[in-house]
N, C-alpha and C. Protein backbone atom coordinates (compact mmCIF):
# COMPACT_ATOMS: atom_id res chain seq x y z
N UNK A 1 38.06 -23.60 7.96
CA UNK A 1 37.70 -22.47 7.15
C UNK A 1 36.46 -22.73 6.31
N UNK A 2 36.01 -23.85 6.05
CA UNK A 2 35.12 -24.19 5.23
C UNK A 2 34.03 -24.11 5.83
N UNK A 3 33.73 -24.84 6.85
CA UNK A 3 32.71 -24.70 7.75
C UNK A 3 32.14 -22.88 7.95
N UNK A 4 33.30 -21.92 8.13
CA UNK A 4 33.05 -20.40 8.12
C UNK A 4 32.26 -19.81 7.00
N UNK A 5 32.74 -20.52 6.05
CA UNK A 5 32.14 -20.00 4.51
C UNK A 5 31.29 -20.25 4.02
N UNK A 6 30.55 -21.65 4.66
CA UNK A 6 29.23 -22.33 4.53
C UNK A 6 28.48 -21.76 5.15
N UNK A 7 28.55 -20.75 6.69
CA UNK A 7 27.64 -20.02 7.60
C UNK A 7 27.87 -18.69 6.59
N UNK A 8 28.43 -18.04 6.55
CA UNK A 8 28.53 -17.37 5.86
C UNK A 8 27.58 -17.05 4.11
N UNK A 9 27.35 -18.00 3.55
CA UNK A 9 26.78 -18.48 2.59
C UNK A 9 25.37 -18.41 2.86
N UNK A 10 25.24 -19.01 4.10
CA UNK A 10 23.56 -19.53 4.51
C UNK A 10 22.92 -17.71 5.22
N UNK A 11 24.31 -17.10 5.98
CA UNK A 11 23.78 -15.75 6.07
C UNK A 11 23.22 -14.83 5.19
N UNK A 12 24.07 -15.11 3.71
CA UNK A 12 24.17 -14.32 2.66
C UNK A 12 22.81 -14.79 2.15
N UNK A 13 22.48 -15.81 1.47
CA UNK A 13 21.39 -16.16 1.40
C UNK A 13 19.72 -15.78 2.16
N UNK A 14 20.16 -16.05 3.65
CA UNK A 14 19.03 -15.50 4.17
C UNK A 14 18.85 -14.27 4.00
N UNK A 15 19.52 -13.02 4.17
CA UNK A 15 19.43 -11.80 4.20
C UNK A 15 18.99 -11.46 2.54
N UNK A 16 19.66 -12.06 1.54
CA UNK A 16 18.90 -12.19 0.42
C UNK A 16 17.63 -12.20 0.41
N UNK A 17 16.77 -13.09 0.52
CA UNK A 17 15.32 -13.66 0.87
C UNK A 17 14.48 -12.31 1.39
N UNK A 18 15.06 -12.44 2.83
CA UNK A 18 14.27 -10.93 3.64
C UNK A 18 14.74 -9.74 2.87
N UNK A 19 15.30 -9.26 2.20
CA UNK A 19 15.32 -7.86 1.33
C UNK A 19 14.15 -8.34 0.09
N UNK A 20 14.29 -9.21 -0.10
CA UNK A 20 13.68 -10.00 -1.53
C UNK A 20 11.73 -9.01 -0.78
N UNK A 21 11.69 -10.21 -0.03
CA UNK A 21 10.19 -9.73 0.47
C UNK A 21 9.39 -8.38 1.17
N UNK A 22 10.73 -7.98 1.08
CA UNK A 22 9.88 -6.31 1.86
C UNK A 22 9.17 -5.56 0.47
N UNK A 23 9.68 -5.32 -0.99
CA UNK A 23 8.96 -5.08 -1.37
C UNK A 23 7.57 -5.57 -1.95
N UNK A 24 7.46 -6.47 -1.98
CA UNK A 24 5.93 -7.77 -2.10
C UNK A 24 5.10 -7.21 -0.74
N UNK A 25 6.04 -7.42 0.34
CA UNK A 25 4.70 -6.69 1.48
C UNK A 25 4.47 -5.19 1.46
N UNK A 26 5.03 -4.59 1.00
CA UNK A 26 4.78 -2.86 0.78
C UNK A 26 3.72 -2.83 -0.46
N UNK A 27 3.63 -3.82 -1.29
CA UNK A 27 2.91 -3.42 -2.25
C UNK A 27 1.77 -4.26 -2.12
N UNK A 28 1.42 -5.02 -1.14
CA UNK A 28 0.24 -5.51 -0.18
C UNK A 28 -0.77 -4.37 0.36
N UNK A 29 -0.14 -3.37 0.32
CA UNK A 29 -0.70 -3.05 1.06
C UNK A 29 -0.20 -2.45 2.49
N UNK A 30 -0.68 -1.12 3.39
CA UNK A 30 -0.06 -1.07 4.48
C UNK A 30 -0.54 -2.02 5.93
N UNK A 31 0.93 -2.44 6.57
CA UNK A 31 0.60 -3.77 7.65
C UNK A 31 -0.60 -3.05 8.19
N UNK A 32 -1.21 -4.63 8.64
CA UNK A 32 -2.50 -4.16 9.63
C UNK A 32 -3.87 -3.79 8.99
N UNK A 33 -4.02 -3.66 7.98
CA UNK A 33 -4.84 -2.81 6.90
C UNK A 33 -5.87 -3.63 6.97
N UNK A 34 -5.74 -5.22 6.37
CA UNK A 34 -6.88 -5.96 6.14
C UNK A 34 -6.72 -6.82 7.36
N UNK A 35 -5.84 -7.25 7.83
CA UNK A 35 -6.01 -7.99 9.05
C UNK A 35 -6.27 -7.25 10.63
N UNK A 36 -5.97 -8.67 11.29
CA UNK A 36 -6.21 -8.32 12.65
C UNK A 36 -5.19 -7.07 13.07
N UNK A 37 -5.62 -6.27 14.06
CA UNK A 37 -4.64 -5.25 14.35
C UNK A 37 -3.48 -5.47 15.83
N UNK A 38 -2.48 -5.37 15.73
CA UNK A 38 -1.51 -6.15 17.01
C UNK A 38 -1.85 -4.62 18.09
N UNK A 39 -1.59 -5.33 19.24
CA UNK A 39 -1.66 -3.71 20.21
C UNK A 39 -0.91 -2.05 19.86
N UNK A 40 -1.05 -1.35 19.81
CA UNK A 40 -0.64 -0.11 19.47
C UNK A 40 0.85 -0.08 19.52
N UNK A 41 1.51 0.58 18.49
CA UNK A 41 3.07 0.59 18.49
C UNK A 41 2.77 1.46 19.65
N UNK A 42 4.10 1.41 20.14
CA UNK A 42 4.45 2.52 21.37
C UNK A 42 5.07 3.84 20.42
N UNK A 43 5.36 3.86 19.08
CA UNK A 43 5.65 5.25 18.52
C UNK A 43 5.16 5.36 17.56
N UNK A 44 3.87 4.80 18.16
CA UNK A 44 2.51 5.98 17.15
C UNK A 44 2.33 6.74 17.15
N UNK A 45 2.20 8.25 16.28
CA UNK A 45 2.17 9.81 16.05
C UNK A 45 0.77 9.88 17.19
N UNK A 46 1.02 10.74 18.30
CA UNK A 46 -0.74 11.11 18.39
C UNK A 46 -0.82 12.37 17.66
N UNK A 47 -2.31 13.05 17.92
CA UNK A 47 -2.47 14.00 17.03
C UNK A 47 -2.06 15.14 18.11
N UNK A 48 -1.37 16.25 17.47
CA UNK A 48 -0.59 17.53 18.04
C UNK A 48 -1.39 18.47 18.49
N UNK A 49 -2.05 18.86 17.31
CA UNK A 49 -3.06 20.27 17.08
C UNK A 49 -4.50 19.89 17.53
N UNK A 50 -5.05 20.55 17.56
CA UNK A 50 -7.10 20.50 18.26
C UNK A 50 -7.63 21.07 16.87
N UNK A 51 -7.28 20.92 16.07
CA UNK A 51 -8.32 21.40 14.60
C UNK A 51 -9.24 20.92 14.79
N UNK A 52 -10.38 21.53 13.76
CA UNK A 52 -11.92 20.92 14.45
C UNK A 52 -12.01 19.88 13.38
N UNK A 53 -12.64 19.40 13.58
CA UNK A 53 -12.95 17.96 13.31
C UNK A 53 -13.89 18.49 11.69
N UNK A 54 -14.02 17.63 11.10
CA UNK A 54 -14.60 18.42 9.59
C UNK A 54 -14.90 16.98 8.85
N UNK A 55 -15.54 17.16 7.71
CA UNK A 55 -16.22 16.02 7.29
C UNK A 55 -15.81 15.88 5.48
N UNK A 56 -15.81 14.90 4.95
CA UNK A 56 -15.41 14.69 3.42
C UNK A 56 -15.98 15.67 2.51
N UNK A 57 -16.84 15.96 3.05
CA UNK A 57 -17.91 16.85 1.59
C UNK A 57 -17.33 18.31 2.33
N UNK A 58 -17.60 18.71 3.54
CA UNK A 58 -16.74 20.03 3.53
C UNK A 58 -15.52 20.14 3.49
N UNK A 59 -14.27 19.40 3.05
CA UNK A 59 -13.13 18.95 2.89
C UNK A 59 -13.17 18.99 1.38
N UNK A 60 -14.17 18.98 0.75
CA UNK A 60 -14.48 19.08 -1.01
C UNK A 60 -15.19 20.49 -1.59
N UNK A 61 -15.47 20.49 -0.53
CA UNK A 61 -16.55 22.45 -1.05
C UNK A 61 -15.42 22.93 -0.92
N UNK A 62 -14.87 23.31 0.56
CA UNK A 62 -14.27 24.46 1.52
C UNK A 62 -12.86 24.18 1.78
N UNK A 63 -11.91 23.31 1.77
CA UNK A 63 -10.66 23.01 1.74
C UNK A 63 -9.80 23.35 0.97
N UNK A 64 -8.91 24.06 1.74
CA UNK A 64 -8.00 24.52 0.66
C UNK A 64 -6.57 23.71 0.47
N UNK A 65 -5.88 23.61 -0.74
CA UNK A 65 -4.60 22.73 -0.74
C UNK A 65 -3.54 23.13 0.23
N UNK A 66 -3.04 21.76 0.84
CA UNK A 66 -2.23 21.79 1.69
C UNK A 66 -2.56 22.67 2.84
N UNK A 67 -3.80 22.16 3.20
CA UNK A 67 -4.77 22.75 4.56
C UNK A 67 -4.46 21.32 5.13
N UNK A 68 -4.56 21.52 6.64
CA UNK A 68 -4.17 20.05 7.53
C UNK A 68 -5.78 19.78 8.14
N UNK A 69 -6.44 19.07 8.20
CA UNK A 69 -7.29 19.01 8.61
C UNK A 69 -7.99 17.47 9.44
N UNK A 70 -9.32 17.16 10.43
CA UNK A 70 -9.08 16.26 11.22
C UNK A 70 -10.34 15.75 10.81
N UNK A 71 -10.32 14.40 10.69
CA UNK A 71 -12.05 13.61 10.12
C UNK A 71 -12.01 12.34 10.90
N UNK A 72 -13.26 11.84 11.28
CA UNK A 72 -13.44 10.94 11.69
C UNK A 72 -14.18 10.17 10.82
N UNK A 73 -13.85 8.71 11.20
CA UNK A 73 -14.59 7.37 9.92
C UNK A 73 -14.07 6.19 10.26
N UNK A 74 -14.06 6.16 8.98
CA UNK A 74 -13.12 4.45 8.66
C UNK A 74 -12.64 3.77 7.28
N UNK A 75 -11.61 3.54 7.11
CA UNK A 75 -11.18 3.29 5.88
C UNK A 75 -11.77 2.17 5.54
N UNK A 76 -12.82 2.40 4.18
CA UNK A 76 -13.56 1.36 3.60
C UNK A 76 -13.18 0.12 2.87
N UNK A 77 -11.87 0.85 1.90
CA UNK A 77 -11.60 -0.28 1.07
C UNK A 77 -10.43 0.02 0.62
N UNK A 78 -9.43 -0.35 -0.22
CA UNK A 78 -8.62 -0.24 -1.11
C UNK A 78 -8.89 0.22 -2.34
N UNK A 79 -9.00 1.36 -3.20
CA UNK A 79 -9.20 1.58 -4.50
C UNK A 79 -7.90 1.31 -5.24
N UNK A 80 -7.02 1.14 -5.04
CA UNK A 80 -5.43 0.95 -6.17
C UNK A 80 -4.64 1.77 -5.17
N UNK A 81 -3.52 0.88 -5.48
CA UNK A 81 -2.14 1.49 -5.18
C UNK A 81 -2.24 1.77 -3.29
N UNK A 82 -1.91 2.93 -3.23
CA UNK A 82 -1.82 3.53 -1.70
C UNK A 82 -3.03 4.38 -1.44
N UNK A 83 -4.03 3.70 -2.32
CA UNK A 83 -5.25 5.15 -2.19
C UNK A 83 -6.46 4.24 -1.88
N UNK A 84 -7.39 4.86 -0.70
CA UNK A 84 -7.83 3.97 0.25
C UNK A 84 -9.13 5.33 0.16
N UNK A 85 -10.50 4.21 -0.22
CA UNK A 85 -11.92 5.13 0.54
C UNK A 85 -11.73 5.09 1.69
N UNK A 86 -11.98 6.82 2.29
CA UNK A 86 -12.10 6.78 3.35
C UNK A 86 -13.62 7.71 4.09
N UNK A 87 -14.44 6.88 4.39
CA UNK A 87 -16.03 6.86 5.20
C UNK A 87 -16.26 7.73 5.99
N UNK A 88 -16.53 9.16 6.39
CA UNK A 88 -17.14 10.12 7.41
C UNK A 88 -17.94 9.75 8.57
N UNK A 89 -18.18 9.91 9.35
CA UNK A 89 -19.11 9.50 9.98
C UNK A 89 -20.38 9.51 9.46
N UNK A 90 -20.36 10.86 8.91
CA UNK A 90 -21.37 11.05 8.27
C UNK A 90 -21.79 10.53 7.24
N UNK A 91 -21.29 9.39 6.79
CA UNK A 91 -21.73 8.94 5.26
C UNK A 91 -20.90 9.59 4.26
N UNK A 92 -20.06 10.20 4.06
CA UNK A 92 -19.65 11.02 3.03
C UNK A 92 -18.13 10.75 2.75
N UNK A 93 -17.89 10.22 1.62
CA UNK A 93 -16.21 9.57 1.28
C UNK A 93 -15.52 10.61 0.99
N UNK A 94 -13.93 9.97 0.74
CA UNK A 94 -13.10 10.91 -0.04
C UNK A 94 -11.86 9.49 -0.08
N UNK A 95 -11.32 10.34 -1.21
CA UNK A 95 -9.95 9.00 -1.56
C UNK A 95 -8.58 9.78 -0.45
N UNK A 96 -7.84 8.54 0.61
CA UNK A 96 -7.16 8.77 1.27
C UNK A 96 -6.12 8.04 0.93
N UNK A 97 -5.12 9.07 0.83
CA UNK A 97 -3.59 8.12 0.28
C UNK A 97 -2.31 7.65 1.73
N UNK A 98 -2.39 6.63 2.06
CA UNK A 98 -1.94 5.80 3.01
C UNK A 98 -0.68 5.34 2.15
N UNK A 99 1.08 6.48 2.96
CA UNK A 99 2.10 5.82 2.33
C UNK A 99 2.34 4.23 2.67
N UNK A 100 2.57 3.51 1.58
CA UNK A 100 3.39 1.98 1.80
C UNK A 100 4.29 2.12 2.68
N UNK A 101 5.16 3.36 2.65
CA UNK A 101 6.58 3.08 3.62
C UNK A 101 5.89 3.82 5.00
N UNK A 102 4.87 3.74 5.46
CA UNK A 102 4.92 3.96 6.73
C UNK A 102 4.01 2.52 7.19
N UNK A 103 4.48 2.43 8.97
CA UNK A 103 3.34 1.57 9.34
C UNK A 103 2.72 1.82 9.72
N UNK A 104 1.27 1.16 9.45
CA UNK A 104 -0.22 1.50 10.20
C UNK A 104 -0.67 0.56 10.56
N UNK A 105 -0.15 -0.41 11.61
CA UNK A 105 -0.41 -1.65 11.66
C UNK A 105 -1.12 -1.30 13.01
N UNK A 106 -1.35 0.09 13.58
CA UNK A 106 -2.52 0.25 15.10
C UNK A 106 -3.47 0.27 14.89
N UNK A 107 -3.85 0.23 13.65
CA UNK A 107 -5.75 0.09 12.74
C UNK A 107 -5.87 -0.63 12.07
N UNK A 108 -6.82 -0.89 11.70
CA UNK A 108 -7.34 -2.49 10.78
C UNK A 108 -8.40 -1.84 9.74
N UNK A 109 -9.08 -2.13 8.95
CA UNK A 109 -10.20 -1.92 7.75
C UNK A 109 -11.51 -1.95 8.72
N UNK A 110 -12.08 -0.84 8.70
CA UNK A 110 -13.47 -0.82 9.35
C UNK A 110 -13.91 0.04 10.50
N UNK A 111 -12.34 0.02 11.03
CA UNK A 111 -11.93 0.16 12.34
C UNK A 111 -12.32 2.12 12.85
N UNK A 112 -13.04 2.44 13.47
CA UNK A 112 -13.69 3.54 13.70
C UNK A 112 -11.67 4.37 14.29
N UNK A 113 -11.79 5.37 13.33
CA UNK A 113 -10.69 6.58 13.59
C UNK A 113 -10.98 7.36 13.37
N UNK A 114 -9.78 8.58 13.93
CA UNK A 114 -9.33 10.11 13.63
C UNK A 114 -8.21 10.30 12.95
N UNK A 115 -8.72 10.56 11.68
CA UNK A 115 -6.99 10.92 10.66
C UNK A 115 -7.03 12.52 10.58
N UNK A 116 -5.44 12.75 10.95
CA UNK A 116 -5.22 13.70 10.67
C UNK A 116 -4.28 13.77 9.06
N UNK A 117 -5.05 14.67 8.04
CA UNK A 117 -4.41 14.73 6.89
C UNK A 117 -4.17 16.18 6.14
N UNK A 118 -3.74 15.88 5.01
CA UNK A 118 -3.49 17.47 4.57
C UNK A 118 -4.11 17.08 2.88
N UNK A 119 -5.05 18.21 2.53
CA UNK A 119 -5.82 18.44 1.23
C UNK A 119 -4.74 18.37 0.59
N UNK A 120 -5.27 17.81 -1.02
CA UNK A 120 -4.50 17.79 -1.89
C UNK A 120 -5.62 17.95 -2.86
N UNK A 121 -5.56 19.14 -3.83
CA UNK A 121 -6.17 19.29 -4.63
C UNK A 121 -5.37 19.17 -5.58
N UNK A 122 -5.59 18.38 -6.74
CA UNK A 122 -5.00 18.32 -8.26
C UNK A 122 -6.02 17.69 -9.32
N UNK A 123 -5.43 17.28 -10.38
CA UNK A 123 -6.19 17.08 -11.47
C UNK A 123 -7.36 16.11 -11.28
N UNK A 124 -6.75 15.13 -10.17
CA UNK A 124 -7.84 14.18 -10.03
C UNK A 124 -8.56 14.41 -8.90
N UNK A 125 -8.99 15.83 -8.57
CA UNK A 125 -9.99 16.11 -7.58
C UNK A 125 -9.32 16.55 -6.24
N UNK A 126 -10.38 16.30 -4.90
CA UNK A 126 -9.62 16.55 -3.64
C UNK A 126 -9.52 15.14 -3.21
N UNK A 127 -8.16 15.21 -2.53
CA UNK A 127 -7.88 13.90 -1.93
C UNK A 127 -7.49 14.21 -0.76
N UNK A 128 -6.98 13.35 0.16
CA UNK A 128 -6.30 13.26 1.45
C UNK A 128 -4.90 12.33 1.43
N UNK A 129 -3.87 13.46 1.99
CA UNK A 129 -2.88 12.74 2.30
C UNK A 129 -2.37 12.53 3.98
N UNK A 130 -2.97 11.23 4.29
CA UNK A 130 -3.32 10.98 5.39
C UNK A 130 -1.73 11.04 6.07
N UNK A 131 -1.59 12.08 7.35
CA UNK A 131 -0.46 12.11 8.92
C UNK A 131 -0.34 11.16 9.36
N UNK A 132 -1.31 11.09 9.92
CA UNK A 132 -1.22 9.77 11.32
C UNK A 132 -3.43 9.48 11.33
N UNK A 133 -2.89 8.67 12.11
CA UNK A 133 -4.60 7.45 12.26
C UNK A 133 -4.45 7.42 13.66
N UNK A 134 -5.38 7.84 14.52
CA UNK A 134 -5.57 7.36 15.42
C UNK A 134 -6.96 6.30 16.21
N UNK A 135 -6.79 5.06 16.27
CA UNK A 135 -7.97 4.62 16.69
C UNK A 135 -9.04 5.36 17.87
N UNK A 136 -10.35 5.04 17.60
CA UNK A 136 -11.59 5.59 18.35
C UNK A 136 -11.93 4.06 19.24
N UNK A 137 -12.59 4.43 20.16
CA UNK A 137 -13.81 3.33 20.91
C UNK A 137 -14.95 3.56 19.57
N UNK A 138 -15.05 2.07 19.71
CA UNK A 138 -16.40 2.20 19.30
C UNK A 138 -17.55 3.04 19.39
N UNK A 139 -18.48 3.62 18.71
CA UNK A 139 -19.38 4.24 19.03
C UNK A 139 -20.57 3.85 20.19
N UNK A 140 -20.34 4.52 21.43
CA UNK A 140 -21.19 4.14 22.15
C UNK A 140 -22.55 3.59 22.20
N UNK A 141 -23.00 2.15 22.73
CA UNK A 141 -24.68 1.89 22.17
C UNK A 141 -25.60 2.64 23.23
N UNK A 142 -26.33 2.76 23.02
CA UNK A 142 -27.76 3.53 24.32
C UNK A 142 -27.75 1.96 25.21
N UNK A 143 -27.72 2.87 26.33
CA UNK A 143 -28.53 2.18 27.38
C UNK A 143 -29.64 1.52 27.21
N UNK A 144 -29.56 0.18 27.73
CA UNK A 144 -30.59 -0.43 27.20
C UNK A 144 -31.91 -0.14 28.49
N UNK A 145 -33.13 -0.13 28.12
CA UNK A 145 -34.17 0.48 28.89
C UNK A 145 -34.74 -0.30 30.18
N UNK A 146 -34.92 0.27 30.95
CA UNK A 146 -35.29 -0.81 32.28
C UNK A 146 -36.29 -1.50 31.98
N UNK A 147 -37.01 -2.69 32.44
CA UNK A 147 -37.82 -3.36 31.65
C UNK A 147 -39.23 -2.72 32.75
N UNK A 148 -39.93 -2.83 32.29
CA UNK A 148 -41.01 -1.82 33.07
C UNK A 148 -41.65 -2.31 34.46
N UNK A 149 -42.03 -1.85 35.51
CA UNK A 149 -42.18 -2.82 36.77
C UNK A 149 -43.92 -3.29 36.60
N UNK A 150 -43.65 -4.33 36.71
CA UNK A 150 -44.77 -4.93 36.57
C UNK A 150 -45.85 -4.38 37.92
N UNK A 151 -47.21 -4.44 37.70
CA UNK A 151 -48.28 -4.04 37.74
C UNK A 151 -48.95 -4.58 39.37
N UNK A 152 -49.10 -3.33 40.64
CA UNK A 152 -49.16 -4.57 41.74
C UNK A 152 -50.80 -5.04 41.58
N UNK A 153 -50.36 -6.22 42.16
CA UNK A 153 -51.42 -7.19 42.17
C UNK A 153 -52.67 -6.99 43.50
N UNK A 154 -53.72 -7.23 42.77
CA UNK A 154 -54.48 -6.35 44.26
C UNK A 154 -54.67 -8.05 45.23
N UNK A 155 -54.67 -7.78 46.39
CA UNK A 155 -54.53 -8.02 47.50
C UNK A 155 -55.59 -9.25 47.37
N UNK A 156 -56.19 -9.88 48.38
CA UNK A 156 -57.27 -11.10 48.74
C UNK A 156 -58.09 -9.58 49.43
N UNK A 157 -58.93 -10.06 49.06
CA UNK A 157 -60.45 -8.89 49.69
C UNK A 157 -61.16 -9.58 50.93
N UNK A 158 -61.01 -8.98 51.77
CA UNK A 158 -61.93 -8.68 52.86
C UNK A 158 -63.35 -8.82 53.16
C-alpha cells in the first residue's frame, strides 16, 4: 500500500507543477509569437468570408464598431498585455489584441499574414480584435534579368 501512495504523491505533485505553469506561459505571451513557428495545427480557423482586404488607416477613418474586416501585414511587436502592433502592407499600424487563451503557434513575429478581425472602437481609439491569422508566402521577388548576350565578334577578314 505504501508503494501506491508514494506514486500517487509523485502524480499529485506533477500535475501540481503543470497547472502551476500554464499561467506563466499565457502571460508570455501567445505560443509561437516570438519563436520559431511548428508546422500548421491541423485546426487552424481558415478564413470563411471573401471581405475585401482593407488597410489600418482605412480601418481608422471608415470602420465601423464591430465591423469584421480582412488586412494583410505582420505583427510587429508586443505593446503590453495581449495587444500587439500590427504592420499593413502598406506601412500603416493599428494595435491588435491577440487572446492569451487561444493558440497562434501557425505564425511567428514578422511573419507576412491575413488577419481576419473585428473593429473595436472605444476610449482608447480603433483597435483590432484579431479571429484567426492566416500565414502568406512570402512576397514574391522579380525575376531576376537575363544577363545580356554578349556582342558577336566579327569574323578573321578575307
Amino acid at each position: 500500500m505504501t508503494r501506491i501512495k508514494l506514486h500517487l504523491a509523485a502524480l499529485a505533485s506533477v500535475a501540481a507543477l503543470a497547472m502551476a505553469a500554464i499561467p506563466a506561459a499565457q502571460a508570455a505571451g501567445p505560443q509561437g509569437f516570438g519563436g520559431p513557428a511548428p508546422a500548421p495545427a491541423p485546426h487552424a480557423k481558415a478564413h470563411q468570408d471573401q471581405s475585401p482586404i482593407v488597410t489600418a488607416d482605412w480601418v481608422k477613418r471608415h470602420g465601423r464598431d464591430d465591423m469584421h474586416v480582412t488586412l494583410r501585414g505582420r505583427f510587429d511587436k508586443q505593446l503590453r498585455g495581449e495587444k500587439y502592433l500590427f504592420v499593413d502592407e502598406g506601412g500603416g499600424s493599428i494595435t491588435a489584441e491577440l487572446d492569451h487563451d487561444r493558440d497562434w503557434s501557425h505564425f511567428r513575429r514578422g511573419e507576412r499574414v491575413e488577419i481576419r478581425a473585428e473593429i473595436d472602437r472605444g476610449k482608447r481609439g480603433v483597435e483590432l480584435d484579431v479571429k484567426s491569422v492566416r500565414p502568406l508566402q512570402a512576397a514574391p521577388k522579380p525575376a531576376p534579368k537575363p544577363a545580356p548576350k554578349p556582342a558577336p565578334q566579327p569574323g578573321p577578314r578575307h
